[in-house]
C-alpha atoms as a PDB file:
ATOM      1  CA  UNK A   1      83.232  58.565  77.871  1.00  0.00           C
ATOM      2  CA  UNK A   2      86.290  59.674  76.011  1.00  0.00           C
ATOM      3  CA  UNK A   3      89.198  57.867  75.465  1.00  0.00           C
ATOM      4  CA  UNK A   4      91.983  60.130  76.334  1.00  0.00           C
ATOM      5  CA  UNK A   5      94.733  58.229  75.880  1.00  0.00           C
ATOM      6  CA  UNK A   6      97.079  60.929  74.301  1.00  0.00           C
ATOM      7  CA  UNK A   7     100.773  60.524  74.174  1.00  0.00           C
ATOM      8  CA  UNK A   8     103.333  62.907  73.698  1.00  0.00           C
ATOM      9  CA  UNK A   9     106.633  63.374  72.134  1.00  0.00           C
ATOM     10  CA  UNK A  10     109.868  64.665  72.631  1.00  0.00           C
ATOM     11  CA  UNK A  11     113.064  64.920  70.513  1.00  0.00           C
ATOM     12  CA  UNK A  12     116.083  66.775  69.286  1.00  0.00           C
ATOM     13  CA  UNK A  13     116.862  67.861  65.919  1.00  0.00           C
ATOM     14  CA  UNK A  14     120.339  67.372  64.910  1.00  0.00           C
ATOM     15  CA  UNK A  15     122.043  70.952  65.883  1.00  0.00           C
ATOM     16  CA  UNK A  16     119.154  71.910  68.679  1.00  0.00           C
ATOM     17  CA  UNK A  17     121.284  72.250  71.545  1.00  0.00           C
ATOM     18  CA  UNK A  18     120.198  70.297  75.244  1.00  0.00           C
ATOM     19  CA  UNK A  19     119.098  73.241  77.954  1.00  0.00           C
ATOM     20  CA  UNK A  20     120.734  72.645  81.016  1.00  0.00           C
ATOM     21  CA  UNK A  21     118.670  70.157  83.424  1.00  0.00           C
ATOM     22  CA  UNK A  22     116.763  71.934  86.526  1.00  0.00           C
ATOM     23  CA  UNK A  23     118.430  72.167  90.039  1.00  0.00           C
ATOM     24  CA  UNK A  24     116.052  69.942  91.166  1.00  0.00           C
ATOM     25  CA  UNK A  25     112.939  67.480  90.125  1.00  0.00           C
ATOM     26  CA  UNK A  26     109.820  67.156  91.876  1.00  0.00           C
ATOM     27  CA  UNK A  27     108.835  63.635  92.199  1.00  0.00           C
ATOM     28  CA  UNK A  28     105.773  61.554  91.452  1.00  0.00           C
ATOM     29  CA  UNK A  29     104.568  58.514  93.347  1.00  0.00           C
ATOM     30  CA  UNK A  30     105.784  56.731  90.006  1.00  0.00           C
ATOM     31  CA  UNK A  31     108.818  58.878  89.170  1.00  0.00           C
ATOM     32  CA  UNK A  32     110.874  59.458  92.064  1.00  0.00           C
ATOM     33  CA  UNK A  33     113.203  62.440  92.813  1.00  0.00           C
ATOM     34  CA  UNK A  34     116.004  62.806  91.138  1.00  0.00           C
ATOM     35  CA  UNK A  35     119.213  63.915  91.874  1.00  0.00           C
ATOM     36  CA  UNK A  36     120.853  66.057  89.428  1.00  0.00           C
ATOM     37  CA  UNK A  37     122.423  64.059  86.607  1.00  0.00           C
ATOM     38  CA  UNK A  38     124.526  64.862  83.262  1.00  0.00           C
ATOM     39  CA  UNK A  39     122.894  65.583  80.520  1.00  0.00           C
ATOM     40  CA  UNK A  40     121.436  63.336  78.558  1.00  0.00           C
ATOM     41  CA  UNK A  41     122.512  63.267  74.932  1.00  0.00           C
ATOM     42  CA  UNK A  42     120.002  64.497  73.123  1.00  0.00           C
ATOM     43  CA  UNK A  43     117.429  62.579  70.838  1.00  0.00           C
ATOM     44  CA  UNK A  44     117.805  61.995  67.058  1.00  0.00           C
ATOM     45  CA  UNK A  45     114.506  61.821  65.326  1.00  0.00           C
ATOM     46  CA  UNK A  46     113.972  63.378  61.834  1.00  0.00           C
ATOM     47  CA  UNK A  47     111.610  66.047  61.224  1.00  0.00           C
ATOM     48  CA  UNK A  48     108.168  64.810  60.093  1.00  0.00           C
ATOM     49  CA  UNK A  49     107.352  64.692  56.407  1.00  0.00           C
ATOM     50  CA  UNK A  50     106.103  67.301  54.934  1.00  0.00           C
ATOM     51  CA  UNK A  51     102.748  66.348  54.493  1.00  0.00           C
ATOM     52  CA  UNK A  52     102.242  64.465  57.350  1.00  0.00           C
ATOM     53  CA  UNK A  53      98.770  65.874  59.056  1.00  0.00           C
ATOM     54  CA  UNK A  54      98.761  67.209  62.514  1.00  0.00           C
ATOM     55  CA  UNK A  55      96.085  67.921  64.693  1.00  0.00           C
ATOM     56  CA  UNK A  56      95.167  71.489  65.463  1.00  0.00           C
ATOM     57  CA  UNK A  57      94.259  70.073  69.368  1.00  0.00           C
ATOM     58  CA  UNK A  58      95.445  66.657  71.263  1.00  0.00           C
ATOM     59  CA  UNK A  59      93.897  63.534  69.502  1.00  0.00           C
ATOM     60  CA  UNK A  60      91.176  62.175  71.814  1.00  0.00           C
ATOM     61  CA  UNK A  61      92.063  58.532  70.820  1.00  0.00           C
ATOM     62  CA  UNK A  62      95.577  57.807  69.847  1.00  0.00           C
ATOM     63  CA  UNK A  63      96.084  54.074  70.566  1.00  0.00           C
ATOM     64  CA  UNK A  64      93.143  52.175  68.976  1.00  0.00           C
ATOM     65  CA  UNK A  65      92.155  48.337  70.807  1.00  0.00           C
ATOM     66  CA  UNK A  66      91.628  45.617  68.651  1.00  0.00           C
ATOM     67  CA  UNK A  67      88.439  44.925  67.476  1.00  0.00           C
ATOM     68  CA  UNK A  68      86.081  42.435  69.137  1.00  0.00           C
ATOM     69  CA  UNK A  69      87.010  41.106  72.634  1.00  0.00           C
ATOM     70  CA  UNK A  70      84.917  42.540  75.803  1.00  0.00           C
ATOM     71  CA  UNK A  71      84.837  46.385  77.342  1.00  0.00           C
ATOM     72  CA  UNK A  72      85.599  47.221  80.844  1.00  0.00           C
ATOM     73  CA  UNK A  73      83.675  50.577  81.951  1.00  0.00           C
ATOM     74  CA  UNK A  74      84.067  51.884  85.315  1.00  0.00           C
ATOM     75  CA  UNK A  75      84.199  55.338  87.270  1.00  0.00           C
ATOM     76  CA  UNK A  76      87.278  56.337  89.766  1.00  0.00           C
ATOM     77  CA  UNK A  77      85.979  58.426  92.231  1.00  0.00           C
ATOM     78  CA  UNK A  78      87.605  60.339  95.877  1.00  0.00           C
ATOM     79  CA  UNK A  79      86.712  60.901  99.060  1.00  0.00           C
ATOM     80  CA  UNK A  80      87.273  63.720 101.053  1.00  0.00           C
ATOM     81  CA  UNK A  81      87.904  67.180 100.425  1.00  0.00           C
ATOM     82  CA  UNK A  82      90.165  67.763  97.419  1.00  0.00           C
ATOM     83  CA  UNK A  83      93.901  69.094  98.507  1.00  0.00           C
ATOM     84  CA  UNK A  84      93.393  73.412  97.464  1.00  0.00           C
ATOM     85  CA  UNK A  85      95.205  74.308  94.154  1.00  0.00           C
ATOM     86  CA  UNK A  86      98.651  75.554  94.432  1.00  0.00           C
ATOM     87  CA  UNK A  87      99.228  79.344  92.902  1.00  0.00           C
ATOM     88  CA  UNK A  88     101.330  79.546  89.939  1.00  0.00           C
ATOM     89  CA  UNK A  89     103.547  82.696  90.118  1.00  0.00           C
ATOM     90  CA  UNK A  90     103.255  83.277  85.858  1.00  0.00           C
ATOM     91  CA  UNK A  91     106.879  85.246  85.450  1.00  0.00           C
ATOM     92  CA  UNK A  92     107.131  88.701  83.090  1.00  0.00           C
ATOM     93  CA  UNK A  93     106.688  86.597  79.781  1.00  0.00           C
ATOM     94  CA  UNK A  94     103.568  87.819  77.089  1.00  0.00           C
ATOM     95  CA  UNK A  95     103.204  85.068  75.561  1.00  0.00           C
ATOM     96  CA  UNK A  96     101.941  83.126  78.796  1.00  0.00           C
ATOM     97  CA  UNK A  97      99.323  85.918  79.025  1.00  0.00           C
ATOM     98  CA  UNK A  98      95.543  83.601  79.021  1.00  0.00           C
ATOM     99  CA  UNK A  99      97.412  80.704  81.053  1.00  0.00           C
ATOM    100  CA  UNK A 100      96.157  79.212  84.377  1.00  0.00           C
ATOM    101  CA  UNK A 101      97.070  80.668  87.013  1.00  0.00           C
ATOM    102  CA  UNK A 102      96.827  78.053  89.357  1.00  0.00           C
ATOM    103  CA  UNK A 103      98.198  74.141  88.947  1.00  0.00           C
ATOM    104  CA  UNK A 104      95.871  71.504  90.089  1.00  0.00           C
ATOM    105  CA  UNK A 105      97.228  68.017  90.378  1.00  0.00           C
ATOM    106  CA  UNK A 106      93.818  66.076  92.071  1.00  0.00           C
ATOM    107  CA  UNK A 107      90.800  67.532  90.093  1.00  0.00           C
ATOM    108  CA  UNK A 108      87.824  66.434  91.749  1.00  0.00           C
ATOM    109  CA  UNK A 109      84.155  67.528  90.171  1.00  0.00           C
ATOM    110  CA  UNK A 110      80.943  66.146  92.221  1.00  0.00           C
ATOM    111  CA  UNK A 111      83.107  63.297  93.992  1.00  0.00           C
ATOM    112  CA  UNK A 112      84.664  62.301  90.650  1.00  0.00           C
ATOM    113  CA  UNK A 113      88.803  62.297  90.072  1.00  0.00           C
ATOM    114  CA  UNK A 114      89.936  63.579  86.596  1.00  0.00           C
ATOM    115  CA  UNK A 115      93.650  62.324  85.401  1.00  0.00           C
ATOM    116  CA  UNK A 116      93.704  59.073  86.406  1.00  0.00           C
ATOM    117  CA  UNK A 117      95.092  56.536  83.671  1.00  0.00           C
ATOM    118  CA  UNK A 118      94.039  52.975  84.398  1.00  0.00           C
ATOM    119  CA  UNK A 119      95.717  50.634  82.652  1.00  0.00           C
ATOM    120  CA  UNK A 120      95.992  46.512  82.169  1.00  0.00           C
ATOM    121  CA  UNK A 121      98.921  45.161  83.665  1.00  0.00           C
ATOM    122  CA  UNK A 122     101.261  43.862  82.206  1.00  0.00           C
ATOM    123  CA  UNK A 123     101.407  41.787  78.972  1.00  0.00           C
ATOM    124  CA  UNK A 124      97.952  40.729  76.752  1.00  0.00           C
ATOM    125  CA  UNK A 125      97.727  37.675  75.348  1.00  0.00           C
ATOM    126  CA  UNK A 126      96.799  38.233  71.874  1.00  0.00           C
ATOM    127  CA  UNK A 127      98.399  42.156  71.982  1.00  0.00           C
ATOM    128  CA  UNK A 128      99.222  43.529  68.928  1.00  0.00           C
ATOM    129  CA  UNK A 129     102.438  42.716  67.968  1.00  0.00           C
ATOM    130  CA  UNK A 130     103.341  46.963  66.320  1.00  0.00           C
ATOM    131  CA  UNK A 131     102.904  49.811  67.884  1.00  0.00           C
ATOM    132  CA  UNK A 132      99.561  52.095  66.622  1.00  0.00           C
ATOM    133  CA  UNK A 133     100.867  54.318  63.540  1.00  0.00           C
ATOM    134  CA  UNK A 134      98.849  57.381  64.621  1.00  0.00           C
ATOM    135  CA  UNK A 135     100.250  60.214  66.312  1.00  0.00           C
ATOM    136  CA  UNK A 136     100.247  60.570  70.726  1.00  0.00           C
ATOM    137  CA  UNK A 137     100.163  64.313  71.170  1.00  0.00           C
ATOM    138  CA  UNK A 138     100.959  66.639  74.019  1.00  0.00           C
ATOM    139  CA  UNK A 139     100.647  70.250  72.713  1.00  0.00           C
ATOM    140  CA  UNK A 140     102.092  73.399  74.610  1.00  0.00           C
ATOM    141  CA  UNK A 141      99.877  76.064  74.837  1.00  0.00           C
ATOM    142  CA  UNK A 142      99.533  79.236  76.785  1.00  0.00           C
ATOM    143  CA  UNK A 143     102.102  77.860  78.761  1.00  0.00           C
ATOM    144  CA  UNK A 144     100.675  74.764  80.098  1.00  0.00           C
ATOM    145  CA  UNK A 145     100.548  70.840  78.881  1.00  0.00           C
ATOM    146  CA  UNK A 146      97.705  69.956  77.181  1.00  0.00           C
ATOM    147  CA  UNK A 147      96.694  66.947  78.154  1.00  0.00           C
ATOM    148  CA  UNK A 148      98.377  66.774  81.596  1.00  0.00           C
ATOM    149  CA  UNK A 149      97.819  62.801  81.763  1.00  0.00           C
ATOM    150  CA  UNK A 150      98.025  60.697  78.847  1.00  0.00           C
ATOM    151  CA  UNK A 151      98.903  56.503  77.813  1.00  0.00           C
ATOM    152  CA  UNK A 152     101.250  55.785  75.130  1.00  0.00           C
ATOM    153  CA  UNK A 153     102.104  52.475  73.815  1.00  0.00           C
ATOM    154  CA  UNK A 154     105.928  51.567  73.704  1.00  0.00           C
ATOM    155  CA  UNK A 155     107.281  52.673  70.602  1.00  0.00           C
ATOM    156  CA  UNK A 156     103.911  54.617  69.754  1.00  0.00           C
ATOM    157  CA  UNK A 157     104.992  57.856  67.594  1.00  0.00           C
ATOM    158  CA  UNK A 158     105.400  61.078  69.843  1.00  0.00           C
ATOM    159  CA  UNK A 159     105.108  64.526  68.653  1.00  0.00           C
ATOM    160  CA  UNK A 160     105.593  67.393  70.968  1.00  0.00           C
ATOM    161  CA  UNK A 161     103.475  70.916  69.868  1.00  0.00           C
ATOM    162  CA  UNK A 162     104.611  74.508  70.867  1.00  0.00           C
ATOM    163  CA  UNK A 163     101.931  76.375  69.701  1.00  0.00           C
ATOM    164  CA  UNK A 164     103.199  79.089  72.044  1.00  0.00           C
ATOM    165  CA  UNK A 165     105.042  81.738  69.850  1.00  0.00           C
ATOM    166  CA  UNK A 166     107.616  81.644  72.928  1.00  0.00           C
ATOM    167  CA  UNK A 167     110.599  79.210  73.741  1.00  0.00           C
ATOM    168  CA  UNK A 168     110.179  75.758  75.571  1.00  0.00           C
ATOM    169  CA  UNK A 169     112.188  72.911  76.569  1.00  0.00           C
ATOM    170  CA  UNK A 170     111.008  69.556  77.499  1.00  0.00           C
ATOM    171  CA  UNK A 171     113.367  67.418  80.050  1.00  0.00           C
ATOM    172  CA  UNK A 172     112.047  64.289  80.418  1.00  0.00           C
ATOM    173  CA  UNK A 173     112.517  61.956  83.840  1.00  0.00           C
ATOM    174  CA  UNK A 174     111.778  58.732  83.980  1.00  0.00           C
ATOM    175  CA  UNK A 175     112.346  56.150  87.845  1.00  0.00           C
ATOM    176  CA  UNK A 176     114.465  59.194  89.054  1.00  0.00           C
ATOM    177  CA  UNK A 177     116.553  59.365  85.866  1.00  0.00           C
ATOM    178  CA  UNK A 178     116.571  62.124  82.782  1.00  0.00           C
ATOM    179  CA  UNK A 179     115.824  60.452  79.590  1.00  0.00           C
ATOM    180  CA  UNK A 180     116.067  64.076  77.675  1.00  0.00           C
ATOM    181  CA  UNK A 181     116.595  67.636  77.635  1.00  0.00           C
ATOM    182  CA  UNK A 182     115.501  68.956  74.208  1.00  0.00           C
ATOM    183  CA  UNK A 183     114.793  72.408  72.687  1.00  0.00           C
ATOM    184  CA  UNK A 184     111.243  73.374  71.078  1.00  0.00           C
ATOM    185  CA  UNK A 185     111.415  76.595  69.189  1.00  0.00           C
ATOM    186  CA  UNK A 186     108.131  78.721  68.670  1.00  0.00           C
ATOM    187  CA  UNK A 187     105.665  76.963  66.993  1.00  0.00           C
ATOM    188  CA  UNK A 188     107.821  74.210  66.078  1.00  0.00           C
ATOM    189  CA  UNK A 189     106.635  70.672  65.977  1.00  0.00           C
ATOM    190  CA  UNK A 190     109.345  67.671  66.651  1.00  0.00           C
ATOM    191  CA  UNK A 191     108.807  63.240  66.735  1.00  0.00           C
ATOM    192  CA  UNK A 192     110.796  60.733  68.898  1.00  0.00           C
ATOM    193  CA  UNK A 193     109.866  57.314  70.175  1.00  0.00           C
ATOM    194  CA  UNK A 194     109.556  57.112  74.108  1.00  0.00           C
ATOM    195  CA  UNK A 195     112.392  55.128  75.531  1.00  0.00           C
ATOM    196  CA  UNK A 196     111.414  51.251  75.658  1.00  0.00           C
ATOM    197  CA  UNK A 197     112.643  51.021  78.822  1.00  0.00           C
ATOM    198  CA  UNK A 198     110.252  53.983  81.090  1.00  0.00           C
ATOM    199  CA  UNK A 199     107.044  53.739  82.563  1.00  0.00           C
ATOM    200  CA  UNK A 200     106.118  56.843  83.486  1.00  0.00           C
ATOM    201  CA  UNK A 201     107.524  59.836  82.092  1.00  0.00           C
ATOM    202  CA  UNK A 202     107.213  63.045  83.911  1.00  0.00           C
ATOM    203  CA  UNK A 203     107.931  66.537  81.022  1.00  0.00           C
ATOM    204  CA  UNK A 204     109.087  69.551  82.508  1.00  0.00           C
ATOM    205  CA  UNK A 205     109.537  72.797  81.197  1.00  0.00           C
ATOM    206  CA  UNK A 206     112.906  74.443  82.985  1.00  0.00           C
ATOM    207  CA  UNK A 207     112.045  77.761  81.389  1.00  0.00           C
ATOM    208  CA  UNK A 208     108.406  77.732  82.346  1.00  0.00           C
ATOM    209  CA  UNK A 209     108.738  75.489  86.115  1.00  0.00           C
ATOM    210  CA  UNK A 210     105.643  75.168  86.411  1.00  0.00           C
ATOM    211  CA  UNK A 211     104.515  73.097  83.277  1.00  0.00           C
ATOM    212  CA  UNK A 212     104.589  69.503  84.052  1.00  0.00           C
ATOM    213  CA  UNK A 213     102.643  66.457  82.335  1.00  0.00           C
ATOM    214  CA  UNK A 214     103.054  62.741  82.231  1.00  0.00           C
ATOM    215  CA  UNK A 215     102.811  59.736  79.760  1.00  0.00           C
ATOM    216  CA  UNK A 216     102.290  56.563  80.937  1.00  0.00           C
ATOM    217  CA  UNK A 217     103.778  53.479  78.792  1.00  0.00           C
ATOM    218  CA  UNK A 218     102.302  50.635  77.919  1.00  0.00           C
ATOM    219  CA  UNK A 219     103.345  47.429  75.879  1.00  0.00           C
ATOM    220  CA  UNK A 220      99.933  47.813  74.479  1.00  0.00           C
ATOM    221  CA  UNK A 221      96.661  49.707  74.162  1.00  0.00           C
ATOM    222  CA  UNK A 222      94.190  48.551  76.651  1.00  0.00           C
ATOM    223  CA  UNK A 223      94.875  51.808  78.636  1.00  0.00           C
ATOM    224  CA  UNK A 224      92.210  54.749  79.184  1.00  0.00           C
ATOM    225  CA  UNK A 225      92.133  58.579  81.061  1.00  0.00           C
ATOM    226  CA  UNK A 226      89.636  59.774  83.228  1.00  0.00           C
ATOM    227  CA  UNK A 227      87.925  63.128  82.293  1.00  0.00           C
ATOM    228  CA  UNK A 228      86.230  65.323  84.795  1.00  0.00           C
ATOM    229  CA  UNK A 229      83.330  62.424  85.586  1.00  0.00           C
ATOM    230  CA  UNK A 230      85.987  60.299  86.741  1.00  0.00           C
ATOM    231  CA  UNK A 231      85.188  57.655  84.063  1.00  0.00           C
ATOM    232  CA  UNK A 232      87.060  55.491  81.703  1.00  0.00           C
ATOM    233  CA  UNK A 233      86.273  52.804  78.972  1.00  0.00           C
ATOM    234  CA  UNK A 234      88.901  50.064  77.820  1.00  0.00           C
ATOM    235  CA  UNK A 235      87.507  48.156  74.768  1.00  0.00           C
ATOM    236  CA  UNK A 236      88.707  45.032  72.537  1.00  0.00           C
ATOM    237  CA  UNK A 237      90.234  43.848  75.585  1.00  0.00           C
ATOM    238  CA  UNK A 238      90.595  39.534  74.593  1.00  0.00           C
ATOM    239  CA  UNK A 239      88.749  37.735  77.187  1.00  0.00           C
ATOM    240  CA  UNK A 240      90.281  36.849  80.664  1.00  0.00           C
ATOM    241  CA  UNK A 241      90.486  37.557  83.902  1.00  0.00           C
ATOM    242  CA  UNK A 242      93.025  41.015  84.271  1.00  0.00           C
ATOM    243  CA  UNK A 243      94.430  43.699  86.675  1.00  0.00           C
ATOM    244  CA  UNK A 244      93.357  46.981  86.221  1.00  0.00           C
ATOM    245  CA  UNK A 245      96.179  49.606  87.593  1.00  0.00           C
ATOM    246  CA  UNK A 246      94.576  52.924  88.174  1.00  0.00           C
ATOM    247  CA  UNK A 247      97.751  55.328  88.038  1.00  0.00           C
ATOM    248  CA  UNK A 248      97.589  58.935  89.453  1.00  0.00           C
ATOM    249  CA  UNK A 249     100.589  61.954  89.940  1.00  0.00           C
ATOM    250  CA  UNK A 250     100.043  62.327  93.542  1.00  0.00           C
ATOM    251  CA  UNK A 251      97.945  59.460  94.768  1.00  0.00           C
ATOM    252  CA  UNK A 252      99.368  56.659  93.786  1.00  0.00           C
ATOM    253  CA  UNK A 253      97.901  53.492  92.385  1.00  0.00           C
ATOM    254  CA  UNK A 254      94.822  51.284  93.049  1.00  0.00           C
ATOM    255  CA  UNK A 255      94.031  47.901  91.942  1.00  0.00           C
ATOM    256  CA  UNK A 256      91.639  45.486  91.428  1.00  0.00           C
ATOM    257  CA  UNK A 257      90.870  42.656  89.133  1.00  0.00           C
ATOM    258  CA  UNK A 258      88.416  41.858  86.159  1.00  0.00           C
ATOM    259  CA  UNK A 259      87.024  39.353  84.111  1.00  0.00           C
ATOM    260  CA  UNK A 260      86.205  39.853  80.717  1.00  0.00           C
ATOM    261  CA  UNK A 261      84.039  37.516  78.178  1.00  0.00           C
ATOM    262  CA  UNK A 262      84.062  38.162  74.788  1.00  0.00           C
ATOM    263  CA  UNK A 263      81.244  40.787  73.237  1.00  0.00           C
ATOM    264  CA  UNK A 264      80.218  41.358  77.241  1.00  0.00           C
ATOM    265  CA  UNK A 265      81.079  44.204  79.320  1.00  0.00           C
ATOM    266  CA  UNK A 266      82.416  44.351  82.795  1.00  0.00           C
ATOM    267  CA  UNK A 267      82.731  46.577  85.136  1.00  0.00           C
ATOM    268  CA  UNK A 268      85.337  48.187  87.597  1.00  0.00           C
ATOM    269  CA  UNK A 269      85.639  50.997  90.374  1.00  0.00           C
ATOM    270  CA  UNK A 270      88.815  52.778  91.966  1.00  0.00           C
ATOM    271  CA  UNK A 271      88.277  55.188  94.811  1.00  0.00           C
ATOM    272  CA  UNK A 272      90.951  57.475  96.450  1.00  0.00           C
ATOM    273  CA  UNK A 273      90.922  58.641  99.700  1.00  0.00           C
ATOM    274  CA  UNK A 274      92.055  62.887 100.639  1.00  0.00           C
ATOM    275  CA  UNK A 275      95.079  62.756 103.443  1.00  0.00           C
ATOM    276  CA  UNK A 276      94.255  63.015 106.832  1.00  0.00           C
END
């Protein structure tokens, strides 16, 4: 299984001005509506160093556990018929040409649930004290977030990707409140650190509607995404006996606890139900 606990980044250069925020925000079980707010000022980061390396596609593992400790392994599955994509209505601009052309929040393949993040609750005992140096990615491309669920560990380095030769913004909303609103010129590349105090952040594009992603915070990282199998795998976790949240846009969250012993692996299951 691959750890795909990408992060992502947003920011403002110094002279980038704020697009306006969007008439309205649709919410997420973790990030409820918002009503329309003032503009948030807009973040100060410095532009990365010149010779800083950045990867052509989203990092598959940007928060690395501790070593030693126990692994949890486990698959999240649903039941039921998956909800039908919506339609996404592209607009007149080329340089979304190649996009998706439909949005699909609950992936389901073979009984399976993709873009789950399942996380530890809470604080570790024994968590690293710093944040991970490397870099939590979310890279625009064709139009769309790539990934469209990742972790991030509080304070983790963010960098946002346009590799779309085509304007974005990214507004960030955090509990029903705009953290950001931030320019990203063609092919431009920009770092922030999340805001200490969010959860889960929710990225919109107000050019581009129908772009949305999410990173989930974490005070460390014992966190993991689900790919198409539905399965995860959280490793170096210290031992003792945990609850695993297993986050999701539209579904909500599932719990359930685990023990870990040191150099053993246990194991854990989350399974979502479709709407009646």
């Amino acid at each position: 299984m691959k750890l795909r606990t990408l992060g992502l980044t947003v920011l403002g250069a110094v002279g980038l001005s704020a697009l306006t925020a969007c008439k309205k925000d649709e919410a997420a079980p973790a990030a409820a509506a918002q009503a329309p707010a003032p503009a948030a000022p807009a973040i100060k980061a410095a532009p990365l160093p010149a010779d800083t390396p950045l990867p052509q596609e989203p990092q598959e593992e940007a928060a690395q556990a501790p070593q030693g400790g126990g692994t949890v392994r486990g698959i999240v599955t649903f039941k039921g018929k998956a909800p039908a994509p919506n339609p996404i209505i592209p607009g007149t601009d080329p340089n979304c040409e190649g996009m998706d052309l439909v949005d699909q929040p609950v992936l389901v393949t073979d009984g399976k649930l993709a873009n789950v993040l399942v996380r530890v609750q809470g604080n570790v005992p024994g968590q690293p004290t710093t944040p991970p140096s490397t870099l939590v990615v979310v890279d625009q491309n064709r139009c769309m977030y790539k990934p469209r669920v990742q972790g991030a560990v509080i304070h983790q380095p963010l960098v946002l990707m346009n590799s779309d030769s085509t304007l974005h913004n990214v507004r960030g909303v955090s509990g029903g409140k705009q953290l950001f609103n931030v320019t990203q010129p063609p092919l431009k590349t920009k770092e922030a650190q999340p805001p200490k105090e969010a959860d889960v952040i929710r990225l919109k594009c107000d050019i581009h509607p129908w772009m949305t992603a999410f990173v989930v915070m974490s005070p460390h990282p014992y966190f993991a995404t689900t790919g198409e199998d539905g399965a995860f795998s959280i490793q170096g976790l210290p031992p003792g006996t945990y609850t695993l949240e297993a986050w999701h846009e539209t579904l909500g969250t599932k719990t359930a606890q685990v023990t870990v012993k040191e150099g053993q692996e246990a194991t854990a299951s989350f399974e979502f139900v479709a709407a009646k």
